[in-house]
Structures are given as C-alpha cells and as structure tokens.
C-alpha atoms as a PDB file:
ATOM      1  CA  UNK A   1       2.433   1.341  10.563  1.00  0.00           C
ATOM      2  CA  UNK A   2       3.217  -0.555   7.167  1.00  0.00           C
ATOM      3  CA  UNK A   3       4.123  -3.566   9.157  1.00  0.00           C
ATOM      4  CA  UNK A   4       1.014  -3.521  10.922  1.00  0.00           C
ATOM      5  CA  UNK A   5      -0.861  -2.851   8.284  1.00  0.00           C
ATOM      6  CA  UNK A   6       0.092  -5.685   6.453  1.00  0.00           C
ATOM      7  CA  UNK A   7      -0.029  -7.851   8.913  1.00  0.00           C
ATOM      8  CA  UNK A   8      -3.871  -7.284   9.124  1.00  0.00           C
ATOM      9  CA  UNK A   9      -3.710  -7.614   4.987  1.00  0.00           C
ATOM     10  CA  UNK A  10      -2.166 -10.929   6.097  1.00  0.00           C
ATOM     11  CA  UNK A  11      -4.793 -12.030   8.715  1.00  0.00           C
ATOM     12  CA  UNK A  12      -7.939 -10.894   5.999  1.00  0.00           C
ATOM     13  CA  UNK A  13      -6.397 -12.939   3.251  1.00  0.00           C
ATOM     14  CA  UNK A  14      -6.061 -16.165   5.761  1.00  0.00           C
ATOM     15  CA  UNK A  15     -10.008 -15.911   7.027  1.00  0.00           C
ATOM     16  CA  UNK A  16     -10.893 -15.130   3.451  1.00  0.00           C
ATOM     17  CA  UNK A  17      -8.749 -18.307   2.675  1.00  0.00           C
ATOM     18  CA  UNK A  18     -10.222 -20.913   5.710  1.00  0.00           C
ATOM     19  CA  UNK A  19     -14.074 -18.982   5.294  1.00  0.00           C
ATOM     20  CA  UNK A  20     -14.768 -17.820   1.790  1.00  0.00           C
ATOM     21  CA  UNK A  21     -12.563 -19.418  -1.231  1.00  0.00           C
ATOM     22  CA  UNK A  22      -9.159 -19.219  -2.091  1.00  0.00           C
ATOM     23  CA  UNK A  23     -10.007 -16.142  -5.387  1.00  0.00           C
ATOM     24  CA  UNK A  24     -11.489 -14.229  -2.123  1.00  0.00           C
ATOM     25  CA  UNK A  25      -8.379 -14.965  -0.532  1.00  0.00           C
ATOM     26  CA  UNK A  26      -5.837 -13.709  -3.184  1.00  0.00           C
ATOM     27  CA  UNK A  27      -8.329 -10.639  -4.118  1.00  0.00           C
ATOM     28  CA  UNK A  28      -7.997  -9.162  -0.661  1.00  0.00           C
ATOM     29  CA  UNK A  29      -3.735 -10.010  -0.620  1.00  0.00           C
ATOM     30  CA  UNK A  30      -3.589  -8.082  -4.167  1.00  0.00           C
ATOM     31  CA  UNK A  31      -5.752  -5.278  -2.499  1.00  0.00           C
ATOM     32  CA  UNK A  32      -3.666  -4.693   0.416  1.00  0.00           C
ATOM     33  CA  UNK A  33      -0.270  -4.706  -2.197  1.00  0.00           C
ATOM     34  CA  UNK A  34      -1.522  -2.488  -4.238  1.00  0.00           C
ATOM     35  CA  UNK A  35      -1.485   0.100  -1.008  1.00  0.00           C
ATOM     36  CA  UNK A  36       1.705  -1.646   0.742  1.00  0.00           C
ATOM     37  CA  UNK A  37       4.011  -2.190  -1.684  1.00  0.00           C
ATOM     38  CA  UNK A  38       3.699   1.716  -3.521  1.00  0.00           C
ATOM     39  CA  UNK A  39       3.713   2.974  -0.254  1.00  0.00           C
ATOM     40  CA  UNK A  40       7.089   1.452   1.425  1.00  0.00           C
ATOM     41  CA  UNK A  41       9.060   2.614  -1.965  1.00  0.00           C
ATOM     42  CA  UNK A  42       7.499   6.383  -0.948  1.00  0.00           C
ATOM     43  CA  UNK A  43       9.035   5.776   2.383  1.00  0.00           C
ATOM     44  CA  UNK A  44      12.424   4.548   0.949  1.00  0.00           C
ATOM     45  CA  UNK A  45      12.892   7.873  -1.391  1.00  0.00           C
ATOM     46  CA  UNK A  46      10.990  10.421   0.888  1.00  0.00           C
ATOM     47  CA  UNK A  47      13.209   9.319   4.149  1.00  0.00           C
ATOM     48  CA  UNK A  48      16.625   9.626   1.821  1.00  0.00           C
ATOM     49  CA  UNK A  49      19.335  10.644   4.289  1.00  0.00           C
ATOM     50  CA  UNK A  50      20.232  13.970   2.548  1.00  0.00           C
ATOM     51  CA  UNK A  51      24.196  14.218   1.511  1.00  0.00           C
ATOM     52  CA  UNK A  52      26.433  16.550   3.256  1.00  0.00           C
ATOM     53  CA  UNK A  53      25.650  19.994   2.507  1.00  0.00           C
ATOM     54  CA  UNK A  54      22.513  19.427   0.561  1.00  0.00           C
ATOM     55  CA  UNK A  55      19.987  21.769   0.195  1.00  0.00           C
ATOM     56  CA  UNK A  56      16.311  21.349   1.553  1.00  0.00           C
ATOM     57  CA  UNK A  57      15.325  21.592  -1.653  1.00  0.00           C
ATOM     58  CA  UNK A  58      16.499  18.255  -2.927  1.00  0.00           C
ATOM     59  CA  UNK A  59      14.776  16.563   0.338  1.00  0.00           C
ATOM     60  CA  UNK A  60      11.553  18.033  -1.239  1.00  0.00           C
ATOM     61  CA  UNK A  61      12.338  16.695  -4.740  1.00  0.00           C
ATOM     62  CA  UNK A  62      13.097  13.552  -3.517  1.00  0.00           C
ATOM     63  CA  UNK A  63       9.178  13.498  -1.914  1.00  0.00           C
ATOM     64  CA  UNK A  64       7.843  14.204  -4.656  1.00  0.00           C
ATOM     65  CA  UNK A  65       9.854  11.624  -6.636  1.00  0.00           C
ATOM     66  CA  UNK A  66       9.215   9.041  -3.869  1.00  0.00           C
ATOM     67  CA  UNK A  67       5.356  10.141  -4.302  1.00  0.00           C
ATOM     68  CA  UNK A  68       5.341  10.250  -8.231  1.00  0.00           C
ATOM     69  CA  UNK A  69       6.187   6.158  -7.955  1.00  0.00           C
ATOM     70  CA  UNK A  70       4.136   5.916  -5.412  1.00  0.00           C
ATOM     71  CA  UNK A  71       1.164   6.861  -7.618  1.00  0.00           C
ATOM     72  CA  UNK A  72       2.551   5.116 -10.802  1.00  0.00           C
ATOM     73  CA  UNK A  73       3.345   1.907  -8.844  1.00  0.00           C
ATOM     74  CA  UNK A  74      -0.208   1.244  -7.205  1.00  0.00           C
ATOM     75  CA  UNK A  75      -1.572   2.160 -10.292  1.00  0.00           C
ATOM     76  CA  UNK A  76       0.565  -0.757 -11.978  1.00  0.00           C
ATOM     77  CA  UNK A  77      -0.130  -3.165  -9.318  1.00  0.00           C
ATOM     78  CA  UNK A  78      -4.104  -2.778  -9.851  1.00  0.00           C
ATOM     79  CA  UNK A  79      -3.594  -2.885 -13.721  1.00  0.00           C
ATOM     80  CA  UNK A  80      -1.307  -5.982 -13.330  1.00  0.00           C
ATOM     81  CA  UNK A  81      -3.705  -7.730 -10.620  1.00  0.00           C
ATOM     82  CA  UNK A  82      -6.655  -6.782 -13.131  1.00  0.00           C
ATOM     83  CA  UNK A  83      -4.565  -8.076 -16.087  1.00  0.00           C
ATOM     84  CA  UNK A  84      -3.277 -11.289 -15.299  1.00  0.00           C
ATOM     85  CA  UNK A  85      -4.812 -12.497 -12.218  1.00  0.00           C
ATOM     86  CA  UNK A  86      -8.344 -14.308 -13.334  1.00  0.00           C
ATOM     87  CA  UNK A  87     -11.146 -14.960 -11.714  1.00  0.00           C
ATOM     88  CA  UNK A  88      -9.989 -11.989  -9.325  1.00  0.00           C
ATOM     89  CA  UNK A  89     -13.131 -10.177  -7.762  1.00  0.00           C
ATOM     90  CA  UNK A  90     -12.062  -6.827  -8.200  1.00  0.00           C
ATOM     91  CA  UNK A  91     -14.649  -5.340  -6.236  1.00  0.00           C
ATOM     92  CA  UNK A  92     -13.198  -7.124  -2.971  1.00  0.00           C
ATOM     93  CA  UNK A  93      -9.600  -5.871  -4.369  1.00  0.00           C
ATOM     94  CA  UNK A  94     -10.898  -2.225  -3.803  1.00  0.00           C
ATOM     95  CA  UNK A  95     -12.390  -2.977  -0.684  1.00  0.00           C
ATOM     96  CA  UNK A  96      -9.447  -4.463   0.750  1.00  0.00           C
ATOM     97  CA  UNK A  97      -7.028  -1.452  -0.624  1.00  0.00           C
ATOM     98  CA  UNK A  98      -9.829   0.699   0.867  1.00  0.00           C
ATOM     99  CA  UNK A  99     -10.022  -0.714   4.190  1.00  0.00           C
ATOM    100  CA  UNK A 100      -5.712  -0.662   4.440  1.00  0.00           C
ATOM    101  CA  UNK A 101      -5.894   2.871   3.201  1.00  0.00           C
ATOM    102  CA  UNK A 102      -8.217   3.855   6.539  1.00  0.00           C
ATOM    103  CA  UNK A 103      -6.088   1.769   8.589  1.00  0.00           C
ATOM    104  CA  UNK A 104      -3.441   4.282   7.695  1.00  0.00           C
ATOM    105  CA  UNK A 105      -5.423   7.614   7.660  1.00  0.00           C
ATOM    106  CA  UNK A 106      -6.894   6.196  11.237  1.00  0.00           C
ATOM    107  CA  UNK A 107      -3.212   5.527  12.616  1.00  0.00           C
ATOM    108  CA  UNK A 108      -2.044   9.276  10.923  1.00  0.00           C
ATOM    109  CA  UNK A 109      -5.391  10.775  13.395  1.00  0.00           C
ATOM    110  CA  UNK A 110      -4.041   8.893  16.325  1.00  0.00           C
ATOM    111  CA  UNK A 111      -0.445  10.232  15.967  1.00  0.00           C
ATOM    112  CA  UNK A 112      -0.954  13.667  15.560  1.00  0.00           C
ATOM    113  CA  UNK A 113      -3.781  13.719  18.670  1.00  0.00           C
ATOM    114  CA  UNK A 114      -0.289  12.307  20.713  1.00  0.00           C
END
C-alpha cells in the first residue's frame, strides 16, 4: 500500500510540477513524506520478527514503539518542512498528507470487505 501510495504522492508532485509551479510541486512531495516516511519506520518495528521464545508481549511493545516514532517522526517532518522549506504553501502540505492518509484508510476498507 506504501508503495502505491507514494507512487500517487509521486504522480501529484509531477502535475503540480508541469501545471502549477515548482513550490506547489515540492508542498505536495513534503505532504505525502510527512505520512510515508513515519509510516514505513511503524512497519519496520511493528512487523519485528519476534526472537525465539519471546513473549507476545514484547510484539505489542514493539507496536507501540514502532507507533510512538511514528507520531514523533511525522510530527518532525511537518515542523522541519515548515521550518526550513520557504515559500512552502502549507495549506497544500496538509492537503496532500490528507489526501495520502484516505488513500490508506480507503485501501484498509477494501481489505477487510475481502
């Protein structure tokens, strides 16, 4: 889902880019990051392999570690993007980390109707 997901981030940012202007362009890239990025490191620590006689109860901790960065990290990403990146139009930031974050709720609904 990620990869598709970002490769729609990808396709936004390159008609924002040929159609609009380039701060358009790296306003809806930032966007999409700030949901893509946070989210593959929740994937990397909630999908540990657990070790060889490890409780069930680690696998949890490790969710909620995975989802603790997860949290911090998209926070830091907007902060950063909001920070250093100028002119940035912030409101098409949102609307692009928005618009990934339905992508993903919309692919979640078509999964568990499977």
């Amino acid at each position: 889902m990620l990869l598709i997901e970002a490769g729609t981030v990808l396709l936004c940012t390159l008609l924002f880019f040929v159609f609009a202007n380039l701060e358009f362009a790296y306003s809806v890239i930032l966007g999409g990051l700030a949901f893509i990025l946070p989210n593959a490191i929740f994937i990397r620590f909630s999908l540990r392999k657990p070790a060889a006689g490890s409780s069930s109860k680690s696998t949890l901790v490790w969710f909620f570690v995975g989802e603790a960065i997860k949290i911090v990290s998209t926070i830091v990403v907007f902060v950063a993007a909001i920070m250093w990146v100028v002119p940035l139009n912030i409101g098409l930031m949102f609307v692009s980390y928005g618009f990934v974050l339905l992508m993903n709720l919309a692919g979640l609904a078509i999964l568990l109707n499977k």
